[in-house]
Protein backbone atom coordinates (compact mmCIF):
# COMPACT_ATOMS: atom_id res chain seq x y z
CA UNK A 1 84.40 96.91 27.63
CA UNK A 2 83.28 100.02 26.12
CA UNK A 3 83.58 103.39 28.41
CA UNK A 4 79.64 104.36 29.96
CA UNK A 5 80.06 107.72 29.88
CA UNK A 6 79.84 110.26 27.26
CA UNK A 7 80.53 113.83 26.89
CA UNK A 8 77.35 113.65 25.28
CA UNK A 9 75.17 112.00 27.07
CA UNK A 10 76.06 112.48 31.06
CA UNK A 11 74.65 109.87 33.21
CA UNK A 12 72.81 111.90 36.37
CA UNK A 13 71.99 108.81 38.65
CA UNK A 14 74.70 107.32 40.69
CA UNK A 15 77.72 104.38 39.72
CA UNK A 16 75.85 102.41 42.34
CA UNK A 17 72.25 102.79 41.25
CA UNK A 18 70.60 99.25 40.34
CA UNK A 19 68.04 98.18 38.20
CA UNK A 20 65.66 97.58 40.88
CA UNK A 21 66.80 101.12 42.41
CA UNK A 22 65.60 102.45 39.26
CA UNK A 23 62.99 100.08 38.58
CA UNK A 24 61.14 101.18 41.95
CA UNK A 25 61.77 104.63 40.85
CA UNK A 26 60.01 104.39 37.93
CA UNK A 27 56.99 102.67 39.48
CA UNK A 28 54.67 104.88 38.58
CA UNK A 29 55.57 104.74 34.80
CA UNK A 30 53.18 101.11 35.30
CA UNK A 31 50.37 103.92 35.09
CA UNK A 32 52.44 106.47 32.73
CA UNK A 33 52.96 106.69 29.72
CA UNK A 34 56.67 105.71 28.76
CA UNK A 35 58.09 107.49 25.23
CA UNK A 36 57.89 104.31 23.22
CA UNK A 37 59.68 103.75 19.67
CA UNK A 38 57.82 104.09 16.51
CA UNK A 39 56.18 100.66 14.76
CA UNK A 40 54.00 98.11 15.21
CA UNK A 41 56.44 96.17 18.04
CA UNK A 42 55.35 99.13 20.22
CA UNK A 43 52.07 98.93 20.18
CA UNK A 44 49.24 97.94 22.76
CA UNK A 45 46.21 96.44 21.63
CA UNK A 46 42.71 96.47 23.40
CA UNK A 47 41.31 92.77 23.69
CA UNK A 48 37.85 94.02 25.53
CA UNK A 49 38.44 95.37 28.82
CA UNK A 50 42.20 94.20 28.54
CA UNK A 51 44.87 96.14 27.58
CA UNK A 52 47.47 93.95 26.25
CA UNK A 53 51.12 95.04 26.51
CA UNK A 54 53.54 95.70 23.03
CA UNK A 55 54.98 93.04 21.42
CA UNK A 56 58.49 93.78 22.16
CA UNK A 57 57.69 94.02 25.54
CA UNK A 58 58.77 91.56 28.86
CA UNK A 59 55.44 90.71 29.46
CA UNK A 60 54.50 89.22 25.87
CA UNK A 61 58.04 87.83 25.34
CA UNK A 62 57.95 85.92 28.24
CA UNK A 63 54.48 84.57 27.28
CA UNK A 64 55.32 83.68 23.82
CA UNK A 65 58.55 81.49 24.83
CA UNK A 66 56.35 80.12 27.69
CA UNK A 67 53.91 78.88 25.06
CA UNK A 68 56.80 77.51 23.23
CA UNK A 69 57.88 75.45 26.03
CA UNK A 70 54.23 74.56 26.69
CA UNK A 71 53.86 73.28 22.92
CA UNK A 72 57.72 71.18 22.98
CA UNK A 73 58.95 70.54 26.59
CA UNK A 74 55.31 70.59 27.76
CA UNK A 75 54.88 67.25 25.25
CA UNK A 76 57.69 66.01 26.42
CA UNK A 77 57.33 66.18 30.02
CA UNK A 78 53.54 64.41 29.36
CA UNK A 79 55.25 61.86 27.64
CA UNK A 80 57.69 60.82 29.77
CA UNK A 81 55.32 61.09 32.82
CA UNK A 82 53.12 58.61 31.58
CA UNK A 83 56.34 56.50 32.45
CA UNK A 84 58.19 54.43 30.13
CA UNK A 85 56.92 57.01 27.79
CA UNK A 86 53.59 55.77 27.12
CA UNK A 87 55.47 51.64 26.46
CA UNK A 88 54.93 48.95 28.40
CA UNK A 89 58.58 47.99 28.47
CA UNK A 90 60.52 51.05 29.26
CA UNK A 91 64.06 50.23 28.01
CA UNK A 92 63.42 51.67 24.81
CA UNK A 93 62.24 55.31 27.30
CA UNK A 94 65.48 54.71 29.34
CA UNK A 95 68.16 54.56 26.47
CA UNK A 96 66.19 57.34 24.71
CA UNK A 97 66.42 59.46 27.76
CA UNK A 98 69.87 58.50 28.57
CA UNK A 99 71.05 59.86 24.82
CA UNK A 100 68.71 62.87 25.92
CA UNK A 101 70.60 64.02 28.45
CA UNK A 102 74.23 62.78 27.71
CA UNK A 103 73.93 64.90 24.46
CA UNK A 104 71.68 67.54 26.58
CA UNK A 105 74.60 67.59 29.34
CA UNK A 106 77.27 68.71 26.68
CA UNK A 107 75.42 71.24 24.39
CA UNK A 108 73.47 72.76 27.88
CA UNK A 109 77.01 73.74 29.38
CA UNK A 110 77.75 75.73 26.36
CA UNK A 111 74.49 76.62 25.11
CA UNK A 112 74.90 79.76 26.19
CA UNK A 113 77.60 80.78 24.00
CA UNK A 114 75.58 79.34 21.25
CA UNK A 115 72.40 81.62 22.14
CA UNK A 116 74.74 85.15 22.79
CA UNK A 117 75.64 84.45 18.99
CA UNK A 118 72.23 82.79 17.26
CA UNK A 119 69.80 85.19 19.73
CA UNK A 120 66.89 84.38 20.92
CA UNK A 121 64.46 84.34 18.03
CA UNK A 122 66.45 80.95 15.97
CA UNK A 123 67.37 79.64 19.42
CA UNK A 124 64.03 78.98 20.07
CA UNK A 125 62.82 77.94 16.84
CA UNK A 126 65.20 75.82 15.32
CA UNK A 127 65.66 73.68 18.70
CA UNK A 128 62.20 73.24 18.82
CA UNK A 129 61.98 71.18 16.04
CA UNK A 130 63.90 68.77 18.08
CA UNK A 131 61.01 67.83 20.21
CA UNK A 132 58.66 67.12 17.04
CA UNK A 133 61.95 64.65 16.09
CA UNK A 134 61.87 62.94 19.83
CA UNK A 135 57.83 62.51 19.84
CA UNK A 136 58.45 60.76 16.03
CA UNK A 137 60.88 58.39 17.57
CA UNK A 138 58.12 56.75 19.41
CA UNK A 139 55.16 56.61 16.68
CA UNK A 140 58.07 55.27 15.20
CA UNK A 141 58.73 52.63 17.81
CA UNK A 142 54.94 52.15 18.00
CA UNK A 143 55.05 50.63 14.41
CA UNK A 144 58.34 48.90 13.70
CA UNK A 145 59.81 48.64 17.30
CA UNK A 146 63.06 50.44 15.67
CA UNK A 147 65.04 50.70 19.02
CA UNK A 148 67.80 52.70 17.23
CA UNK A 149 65.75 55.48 15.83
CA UNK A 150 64.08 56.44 19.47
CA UNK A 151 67.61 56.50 20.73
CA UNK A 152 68.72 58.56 18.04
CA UNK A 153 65.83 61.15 18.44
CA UNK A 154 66.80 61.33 22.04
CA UNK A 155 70.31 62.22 20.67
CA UNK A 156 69.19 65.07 18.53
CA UNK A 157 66.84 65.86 21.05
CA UNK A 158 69.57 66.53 23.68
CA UNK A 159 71.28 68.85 21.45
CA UNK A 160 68.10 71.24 20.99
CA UNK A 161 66.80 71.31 24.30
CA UNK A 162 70.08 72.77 25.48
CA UNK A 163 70.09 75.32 23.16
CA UNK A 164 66.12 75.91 23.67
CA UNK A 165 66.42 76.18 27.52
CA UNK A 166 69.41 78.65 27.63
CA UNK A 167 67.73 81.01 25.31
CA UNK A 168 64.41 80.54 27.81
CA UNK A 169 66.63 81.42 30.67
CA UNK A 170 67.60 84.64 28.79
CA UNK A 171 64.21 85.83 28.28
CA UNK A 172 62.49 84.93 31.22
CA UNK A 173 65.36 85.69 33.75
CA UNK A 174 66.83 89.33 31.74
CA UNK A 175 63.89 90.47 30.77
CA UNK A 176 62.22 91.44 33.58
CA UNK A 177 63.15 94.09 35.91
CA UNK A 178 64.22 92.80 39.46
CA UNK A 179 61.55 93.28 41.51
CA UNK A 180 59.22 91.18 39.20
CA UNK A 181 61.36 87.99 38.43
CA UNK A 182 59.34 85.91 40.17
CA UNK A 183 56.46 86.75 39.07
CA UNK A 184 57.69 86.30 35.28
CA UNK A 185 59.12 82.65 36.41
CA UNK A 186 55.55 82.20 37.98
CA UNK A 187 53.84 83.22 34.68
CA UNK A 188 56.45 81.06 32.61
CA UNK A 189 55.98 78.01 34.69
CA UNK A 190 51.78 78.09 34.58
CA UNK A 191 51.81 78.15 31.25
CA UNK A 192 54.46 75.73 30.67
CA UNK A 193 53.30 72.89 32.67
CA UNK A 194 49.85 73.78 31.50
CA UNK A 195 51.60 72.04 28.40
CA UNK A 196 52.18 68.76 30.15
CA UNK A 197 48.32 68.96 31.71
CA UNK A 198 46.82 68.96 28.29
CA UNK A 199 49.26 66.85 27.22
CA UNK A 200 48.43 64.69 29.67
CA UNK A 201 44.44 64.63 29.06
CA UNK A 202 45.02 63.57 25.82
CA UNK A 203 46.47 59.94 26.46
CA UNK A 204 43.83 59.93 29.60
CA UNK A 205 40.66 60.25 27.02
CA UNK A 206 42.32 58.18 24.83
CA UNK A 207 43.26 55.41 27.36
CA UNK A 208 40.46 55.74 29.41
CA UNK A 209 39.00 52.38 29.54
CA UNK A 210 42.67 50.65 29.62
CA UNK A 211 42.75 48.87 33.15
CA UNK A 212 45.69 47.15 33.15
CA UNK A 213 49.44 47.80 32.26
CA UNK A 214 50.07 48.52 28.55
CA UNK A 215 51.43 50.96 25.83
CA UNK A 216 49.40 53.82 24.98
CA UNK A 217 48.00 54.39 21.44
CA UNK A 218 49.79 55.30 18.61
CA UNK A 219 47.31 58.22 17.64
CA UNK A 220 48.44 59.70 21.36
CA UNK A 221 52.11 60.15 19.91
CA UNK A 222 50.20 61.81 16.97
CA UNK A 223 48.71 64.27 18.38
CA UNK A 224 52.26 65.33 20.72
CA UNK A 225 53.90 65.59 17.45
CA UNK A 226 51.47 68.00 15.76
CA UNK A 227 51.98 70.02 19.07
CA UNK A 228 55.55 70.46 18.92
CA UNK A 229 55.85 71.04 15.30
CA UNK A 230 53.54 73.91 16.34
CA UNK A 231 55.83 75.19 19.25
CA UNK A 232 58.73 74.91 16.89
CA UNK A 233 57.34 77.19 14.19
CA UNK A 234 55.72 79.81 17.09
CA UNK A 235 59.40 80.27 18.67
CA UNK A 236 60.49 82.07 15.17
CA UNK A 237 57.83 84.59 16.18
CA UNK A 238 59.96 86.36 19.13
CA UNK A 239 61.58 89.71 18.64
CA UNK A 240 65.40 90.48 19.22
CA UNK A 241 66.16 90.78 22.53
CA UNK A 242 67.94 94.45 21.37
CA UNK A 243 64.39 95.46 20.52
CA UNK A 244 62.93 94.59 23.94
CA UNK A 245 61.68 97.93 26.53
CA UNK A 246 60.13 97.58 29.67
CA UNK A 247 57.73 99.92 31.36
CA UNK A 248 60.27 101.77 32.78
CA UNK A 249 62.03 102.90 29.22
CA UNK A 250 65.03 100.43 30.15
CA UNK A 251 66.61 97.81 28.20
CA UNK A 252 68.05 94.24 28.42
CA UNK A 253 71.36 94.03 29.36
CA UNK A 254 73.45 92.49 26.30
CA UNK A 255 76.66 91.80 24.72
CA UNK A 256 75.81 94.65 21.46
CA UNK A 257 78.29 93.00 19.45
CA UNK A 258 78.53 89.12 19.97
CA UNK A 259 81.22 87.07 18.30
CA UNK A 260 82.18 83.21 18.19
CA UNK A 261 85.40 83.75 19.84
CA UNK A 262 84.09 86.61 22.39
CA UNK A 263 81.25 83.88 23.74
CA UNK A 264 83.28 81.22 23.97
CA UNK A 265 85.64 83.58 26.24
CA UNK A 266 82.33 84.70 27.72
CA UNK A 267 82.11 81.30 29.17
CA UNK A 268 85.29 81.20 31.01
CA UNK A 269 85.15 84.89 32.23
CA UNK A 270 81.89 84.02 33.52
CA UNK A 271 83.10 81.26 35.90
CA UNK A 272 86.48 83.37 36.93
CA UNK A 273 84.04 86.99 37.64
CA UNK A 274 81.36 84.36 39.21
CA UNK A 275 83.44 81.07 40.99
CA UNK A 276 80.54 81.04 43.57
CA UNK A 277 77.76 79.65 40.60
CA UNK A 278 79.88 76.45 40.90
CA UNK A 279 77.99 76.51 44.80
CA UNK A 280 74.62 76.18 43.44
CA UNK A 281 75.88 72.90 40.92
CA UNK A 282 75.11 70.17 42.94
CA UNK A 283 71.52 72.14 43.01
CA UNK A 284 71.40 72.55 39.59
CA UNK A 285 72.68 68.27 39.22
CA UNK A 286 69.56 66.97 41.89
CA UNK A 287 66.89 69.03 39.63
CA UNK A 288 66.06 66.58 37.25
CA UNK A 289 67.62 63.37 39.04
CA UNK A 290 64.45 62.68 40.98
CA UNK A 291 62.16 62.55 37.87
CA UNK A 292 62.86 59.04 37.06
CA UNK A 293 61.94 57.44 40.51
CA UNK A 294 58.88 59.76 40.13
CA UNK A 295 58.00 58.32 36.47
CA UNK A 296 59.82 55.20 36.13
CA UNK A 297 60.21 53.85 39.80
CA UNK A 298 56.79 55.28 41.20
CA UNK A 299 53.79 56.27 38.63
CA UNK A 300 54.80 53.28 35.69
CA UNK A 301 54.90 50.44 37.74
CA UNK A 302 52.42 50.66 40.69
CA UNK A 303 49.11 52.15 38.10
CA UNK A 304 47.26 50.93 35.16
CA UNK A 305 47.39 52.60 32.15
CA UNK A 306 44.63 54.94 32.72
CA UNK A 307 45.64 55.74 36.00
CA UNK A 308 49.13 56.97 35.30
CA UNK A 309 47.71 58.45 32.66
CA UNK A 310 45.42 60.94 35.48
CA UNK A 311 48.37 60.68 37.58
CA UNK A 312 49.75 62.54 34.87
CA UNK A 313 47.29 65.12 34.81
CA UNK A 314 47.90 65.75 38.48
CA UNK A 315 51.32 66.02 38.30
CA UNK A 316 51.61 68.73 35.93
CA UNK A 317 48.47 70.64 37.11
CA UNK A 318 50.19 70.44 40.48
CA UNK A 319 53.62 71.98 39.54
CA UNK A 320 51.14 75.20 38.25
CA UNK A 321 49.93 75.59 41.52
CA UNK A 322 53.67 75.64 43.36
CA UNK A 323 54.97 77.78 40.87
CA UNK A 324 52.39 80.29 41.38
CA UNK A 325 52.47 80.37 45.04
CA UNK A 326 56.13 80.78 45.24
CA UNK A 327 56.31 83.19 42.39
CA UNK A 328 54.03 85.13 43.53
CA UNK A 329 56.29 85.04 47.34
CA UNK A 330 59.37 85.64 46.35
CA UNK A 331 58.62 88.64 45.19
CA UNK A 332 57.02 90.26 48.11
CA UNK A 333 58.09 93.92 48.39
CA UNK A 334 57.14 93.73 52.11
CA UNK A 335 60.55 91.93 52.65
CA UNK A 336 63.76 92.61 51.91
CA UNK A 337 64.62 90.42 48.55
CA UNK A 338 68.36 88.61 51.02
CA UNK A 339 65.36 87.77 53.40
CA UNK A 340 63.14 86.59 51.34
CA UNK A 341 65.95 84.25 49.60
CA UNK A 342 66.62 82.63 53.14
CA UNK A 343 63.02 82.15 53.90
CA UNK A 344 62.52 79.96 50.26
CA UNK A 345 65.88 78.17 51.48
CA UNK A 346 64.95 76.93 54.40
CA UNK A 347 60.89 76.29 52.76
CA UNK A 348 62.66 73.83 50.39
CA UNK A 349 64.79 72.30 53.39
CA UNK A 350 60.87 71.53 54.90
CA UNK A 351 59.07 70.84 51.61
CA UNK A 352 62.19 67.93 50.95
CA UNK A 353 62.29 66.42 54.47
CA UNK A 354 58.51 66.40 54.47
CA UNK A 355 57.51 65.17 50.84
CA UNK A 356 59.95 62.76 50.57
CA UNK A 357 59.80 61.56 53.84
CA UNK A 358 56.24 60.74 53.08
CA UNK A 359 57.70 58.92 50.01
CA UNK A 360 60.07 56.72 52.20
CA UNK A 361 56.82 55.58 54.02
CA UNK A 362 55.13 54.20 50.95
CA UNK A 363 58.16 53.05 49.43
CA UNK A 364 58.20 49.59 50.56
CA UNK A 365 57.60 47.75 47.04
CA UNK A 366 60.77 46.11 44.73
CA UNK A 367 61.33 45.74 41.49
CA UNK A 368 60.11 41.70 41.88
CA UNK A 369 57.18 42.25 44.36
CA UNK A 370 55.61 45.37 42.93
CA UNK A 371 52.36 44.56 45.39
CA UNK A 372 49.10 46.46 44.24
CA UNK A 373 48.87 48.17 41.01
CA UNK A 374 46.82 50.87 41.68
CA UNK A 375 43.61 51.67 39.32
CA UNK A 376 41.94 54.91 40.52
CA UNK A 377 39.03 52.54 41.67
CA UNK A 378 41.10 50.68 43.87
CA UNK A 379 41.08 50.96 47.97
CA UNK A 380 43.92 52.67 49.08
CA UNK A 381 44.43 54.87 45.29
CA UNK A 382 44.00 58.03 47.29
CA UNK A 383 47.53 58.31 49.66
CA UNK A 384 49.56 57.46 46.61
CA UNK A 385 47.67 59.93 44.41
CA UNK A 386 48.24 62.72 46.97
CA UNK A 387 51.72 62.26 47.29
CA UNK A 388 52.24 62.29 43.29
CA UNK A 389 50.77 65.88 43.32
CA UNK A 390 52.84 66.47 46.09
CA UNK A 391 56.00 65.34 44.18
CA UNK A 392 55.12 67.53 41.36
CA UNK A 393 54.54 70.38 43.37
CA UNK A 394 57.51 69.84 44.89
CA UNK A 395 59.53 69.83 41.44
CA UNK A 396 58.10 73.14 40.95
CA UNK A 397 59.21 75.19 44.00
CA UNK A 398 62.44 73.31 43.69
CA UNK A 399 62.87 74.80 39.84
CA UNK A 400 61.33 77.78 40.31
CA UNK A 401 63.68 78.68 43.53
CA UNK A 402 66.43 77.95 41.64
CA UNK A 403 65.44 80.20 38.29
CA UNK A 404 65.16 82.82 40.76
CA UNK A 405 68.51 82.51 42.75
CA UNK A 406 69.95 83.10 39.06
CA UNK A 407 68.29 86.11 38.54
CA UNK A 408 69.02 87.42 41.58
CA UNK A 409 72.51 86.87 41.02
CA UNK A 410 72.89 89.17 37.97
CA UNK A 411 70.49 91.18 35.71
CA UNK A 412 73.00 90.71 32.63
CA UNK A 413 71.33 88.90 29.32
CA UNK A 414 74.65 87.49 28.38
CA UNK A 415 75.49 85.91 32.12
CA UNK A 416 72.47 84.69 32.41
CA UNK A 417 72.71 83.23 29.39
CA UNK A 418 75.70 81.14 30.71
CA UNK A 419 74.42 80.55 33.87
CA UNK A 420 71.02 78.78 32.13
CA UNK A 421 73.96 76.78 29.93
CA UNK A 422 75.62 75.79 33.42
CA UNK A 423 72.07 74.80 35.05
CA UNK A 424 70.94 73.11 32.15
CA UNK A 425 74.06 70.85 31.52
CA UNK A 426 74.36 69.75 34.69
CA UNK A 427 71.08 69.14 35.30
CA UNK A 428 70.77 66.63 32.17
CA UNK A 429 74.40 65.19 33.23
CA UNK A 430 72.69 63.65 36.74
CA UNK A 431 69.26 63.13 34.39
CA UNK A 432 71.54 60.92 32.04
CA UNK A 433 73.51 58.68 35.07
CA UNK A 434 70.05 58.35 36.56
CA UNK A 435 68.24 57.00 33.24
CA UNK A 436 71.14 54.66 32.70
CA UNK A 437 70.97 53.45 36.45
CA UNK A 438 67.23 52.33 35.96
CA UNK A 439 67.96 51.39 32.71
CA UNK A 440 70.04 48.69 34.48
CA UNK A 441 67.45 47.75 36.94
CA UNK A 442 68.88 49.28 40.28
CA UNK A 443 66.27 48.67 42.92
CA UNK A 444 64.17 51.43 43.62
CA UNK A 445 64.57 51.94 46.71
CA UNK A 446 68.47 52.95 45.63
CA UNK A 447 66.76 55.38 43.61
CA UNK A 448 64.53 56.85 46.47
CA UNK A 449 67.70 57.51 48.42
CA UNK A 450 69.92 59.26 45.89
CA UNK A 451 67.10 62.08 45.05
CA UNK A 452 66.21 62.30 48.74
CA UNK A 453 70.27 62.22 49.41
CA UNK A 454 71.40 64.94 46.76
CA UNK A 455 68.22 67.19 46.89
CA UNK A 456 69.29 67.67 50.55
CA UNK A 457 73.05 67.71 49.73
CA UNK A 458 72.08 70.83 47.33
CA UNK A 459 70.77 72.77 49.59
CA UNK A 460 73.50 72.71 51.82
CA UNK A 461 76.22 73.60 48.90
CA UNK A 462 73.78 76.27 47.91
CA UNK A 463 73.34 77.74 51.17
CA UNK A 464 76.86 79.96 51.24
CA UNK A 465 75.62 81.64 48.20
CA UNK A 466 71.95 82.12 49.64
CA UNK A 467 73.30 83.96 52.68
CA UNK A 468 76.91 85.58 51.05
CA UNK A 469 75.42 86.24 47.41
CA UNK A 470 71.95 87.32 47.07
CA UNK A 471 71.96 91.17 47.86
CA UNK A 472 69.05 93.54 48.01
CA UNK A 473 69.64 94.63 44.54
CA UNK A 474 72.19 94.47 42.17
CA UNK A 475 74.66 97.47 41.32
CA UNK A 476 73.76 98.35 37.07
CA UNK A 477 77.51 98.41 36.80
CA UNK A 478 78.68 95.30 37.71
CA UNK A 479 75.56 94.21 35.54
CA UNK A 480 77.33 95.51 32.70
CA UNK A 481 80.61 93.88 33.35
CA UNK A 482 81.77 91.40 30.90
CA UNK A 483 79.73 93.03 28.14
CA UNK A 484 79.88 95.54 26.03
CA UNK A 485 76.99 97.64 26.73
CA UNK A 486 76.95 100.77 28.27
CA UNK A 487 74.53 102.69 30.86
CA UNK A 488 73.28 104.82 27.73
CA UNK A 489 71.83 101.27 26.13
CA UNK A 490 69.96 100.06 29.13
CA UNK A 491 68.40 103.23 30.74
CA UNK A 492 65.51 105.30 29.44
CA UNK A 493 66.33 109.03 28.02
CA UNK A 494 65.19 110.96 30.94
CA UNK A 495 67.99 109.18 33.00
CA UNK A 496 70.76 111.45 31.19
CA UNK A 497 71.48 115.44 31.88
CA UNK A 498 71.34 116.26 28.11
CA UNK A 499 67.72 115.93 27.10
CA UNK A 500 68.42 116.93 23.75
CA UNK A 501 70.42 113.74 23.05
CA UNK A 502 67.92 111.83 25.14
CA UNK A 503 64.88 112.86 23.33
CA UNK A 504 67.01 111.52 20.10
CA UNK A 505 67.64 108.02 21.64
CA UNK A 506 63.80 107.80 22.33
């Protein structure tokens, strides 16, 4: 790793001082005006009363790859929560989604690699393109029944979404400064599932006389994949993350000068400098497992058509709402940021006990006595709605917790970059088994148990690295370990004795 200091450019805070340290310091630069770079990236823009940050800034960065996600993972988040996605025989969904995430489970874990060297910017864009592929599968399917061409979507899907959601990790995890992550996972996750809401509405209107069980319309898979051809073609729209400045004047945290073989080391040196992530894996493997009792096992086969299809709605518009609230929480500066990571531990220990306790009451149906299927005029539609929304709430406190136990892990681009990879793969490897297992008709209750089972088995790996782990800030130098940047990239010019050669970095 290259030296940090300089005789050049001397380095007046302290070894020890942290982003957040300097962050807070630096508070006031919110309302003052930071020495920004020449060019149009750097520039605000008035919208009325608003003030809109520059372009190469966290703020808009963030809110361009959220829109992304909203326009690709959104769509495909609506389409698999109409359950089965959108057929009425779901074993086309289930292999689909089982060559998702088998593909998803490999590419995630080294994804990151693949970002550090790609960036950002062709990360985004090319993987997105994927999605468009996956939604085609089923118009396909719609048409000609041509089981083989969903499953091979799902294939090429998998490979994409790894590389998509490791380069999301990057920006929404490294490019904030630490006292705001969870704010910028709040923002993310609004607009995001804001994605599957509208995503949703669309089969609803379409659908909306459809009262008993069925396939949605082909024009509904349409519509998705005119949406994430559009989320493709907006991720090419990012800036590098090199050209990216905060209000304080400081920068992401990168590896300067990426190569093939110094990520692929980067992957290993991550998991010998940082064993304890391997703590948080059977975390990151519950995170998706639980969405196919939720979509297959719950909203498909007890609702009509039209039902799921507001179901749908719910869920989604409900995972906004938890992601705000505990965005907005975990960032509150009245507590110290080790407390306030025990407090959202032990609020997910409730929130799973509760919530899916509630869903062991109603769980009493099987795969050959389904009992009532639920239209939203039907006695009794309102307990089962309720606890939908509370499922998808759920999902996002659960996702958004863990998002920001990363972040408070490290501030470094590059590790977080791995650490989305890590996340990401294992996530789709317990996605994948669970597909398969429903794709083989295990009885649902089987499939209650082992989300309720591991979601609560995750929390108790995770909780060494809640308590041992998550510090009140975290030291700039071991932020730059395992890269090659140096203090003089990431801090602003008036951080440095010699103003002369600060003035010239501005």
């Amino acid at each position: 790793m290259a030296d940090d200091k300089s005789p050049a450019l001397q380095y007046t805070g302290s070894p020890e001082q942290s982003l957040e340290g300097h962050s807070a310091q630096h508070d006031h630069n919110d309302h003052h005006e930071v020495v920004l770079p020449t060019g149009w990236r750097y520039k605000s823009f008035k919208f009325g009363p608003l003030t809109l940050p520059w372009y190469a800034s966290p703020e808009f960065q963030v809110t361009l790859v959220a829109f992304v996600c909203f326009l690709c993972p959104g769509m495909f988040n609506a389409v698999n929560g109409l359950g089965g996605g959108g057929q009425f025989n779901p074993e086309a969904s289930d292999d689909s989604n089982v060559a998702v995430y088998a593909t998803f489970a490999v590419f995630g874990f080294f994804a990151g690699t693949i970002v550090n060297n790609l960036g950002v910017r062709y990360s985004l864009g090319f993987a997105g393109f994927g999605y468009a592929l996956y939604v085609s599968g089923y118009l396909c399917y719609s048409y000609t029944a041509n089981f083989g061409y969903v499953v091979f979507t799902g294939a090429m899907l998998g490979v994409c979404a790894g590389i998509l959601w490791s380069a999301q990790g990057v920006v929404m995890l490294s490019y904030p400064p630490e006292n705001k992550k969870g704010r910028f996972i709040a923002l993310f996750w609004i607009i995001f599932n804001l994605g599957g809401v509208i995503g949703a509405l669309v089969p609803l209107g379409q659908n909306i006389h459809v009262t008993h069980k069925g396939s949605v319309t082909p024009g509904t898979y349409i519509g998705f994949l005119v949406l994430c051809t559009c989320g493709a073609l907006l991720g090419f729209t990012l800036c590098r993350a090199s050209n990216v400045i905060r209000r304080d004047g400081s920068k992401v945290i990168l590896m300067r000068h990426p190569t093939v073989k110094s990520e692929f080391l980067g992957l290993f040196e991550t998991l010998k400098s940082d064993p304890y992530i391997v703590l948080l894996f059977p975390m990151f493997f519950a995170s998706n497992w639980f969405y196919t009792y939720q979509f297959n096992a719950f909203n498909a086969p007890k609702f009509d058509v039209r039902t799921r299809a507001l179901n749908n709605v719910l869920y989604w518009s409900a995972q906004m709402v938890g992601a705000g609230i505990f965005g907005l929480l975990l960032d509150l500066k009245y507590f110290r940021r080790s407390t306030r990571a025990r407090a959202a531990w032990v609020a997910l220990l409730v929130l799973t006990l509760a919530i899916w306790g509630g869903g062991y009451a109603f769980q009493t149906y099987t795969r050959s006595d389904l009992g009532t299927i639920y239209d939203w005029t039907t006695d009794g539609y309102v307990g089962p709605m309720f606890l939908y929304i509370f499922y998808g709430m759920y999902d996002a406190i659960w996702q958004t917790c863990i998002y920001w136990f990363m972040g408070a892990l490290t501030n470094s681009g590059r590790k977080l970059a791995y650490f989305a990879g890590f996340y990401k793969g294992l996530q789709s490897t317990g996605a994948a088994i669970i597909f398969r297992l429903d794709g083989l008709h295990t009885p649902y209750i089987n499939e209650f148990a082992s989300s309720w089972g591991l979601l609560l088995g995750g929390l108790l790996f995770a909780l060494p690295v809640i308590v041992m782990k998550i510090k009140d800030t975290t030291p700039l130098q071991q932020d730059l370990k395992l890269t090659d940047a140096t203090v003089a990239d990431v801090l602003p010019p008036e951080n440095f004795a010699d103003t002369e050669v600060g003035a010239e970095k501005a």
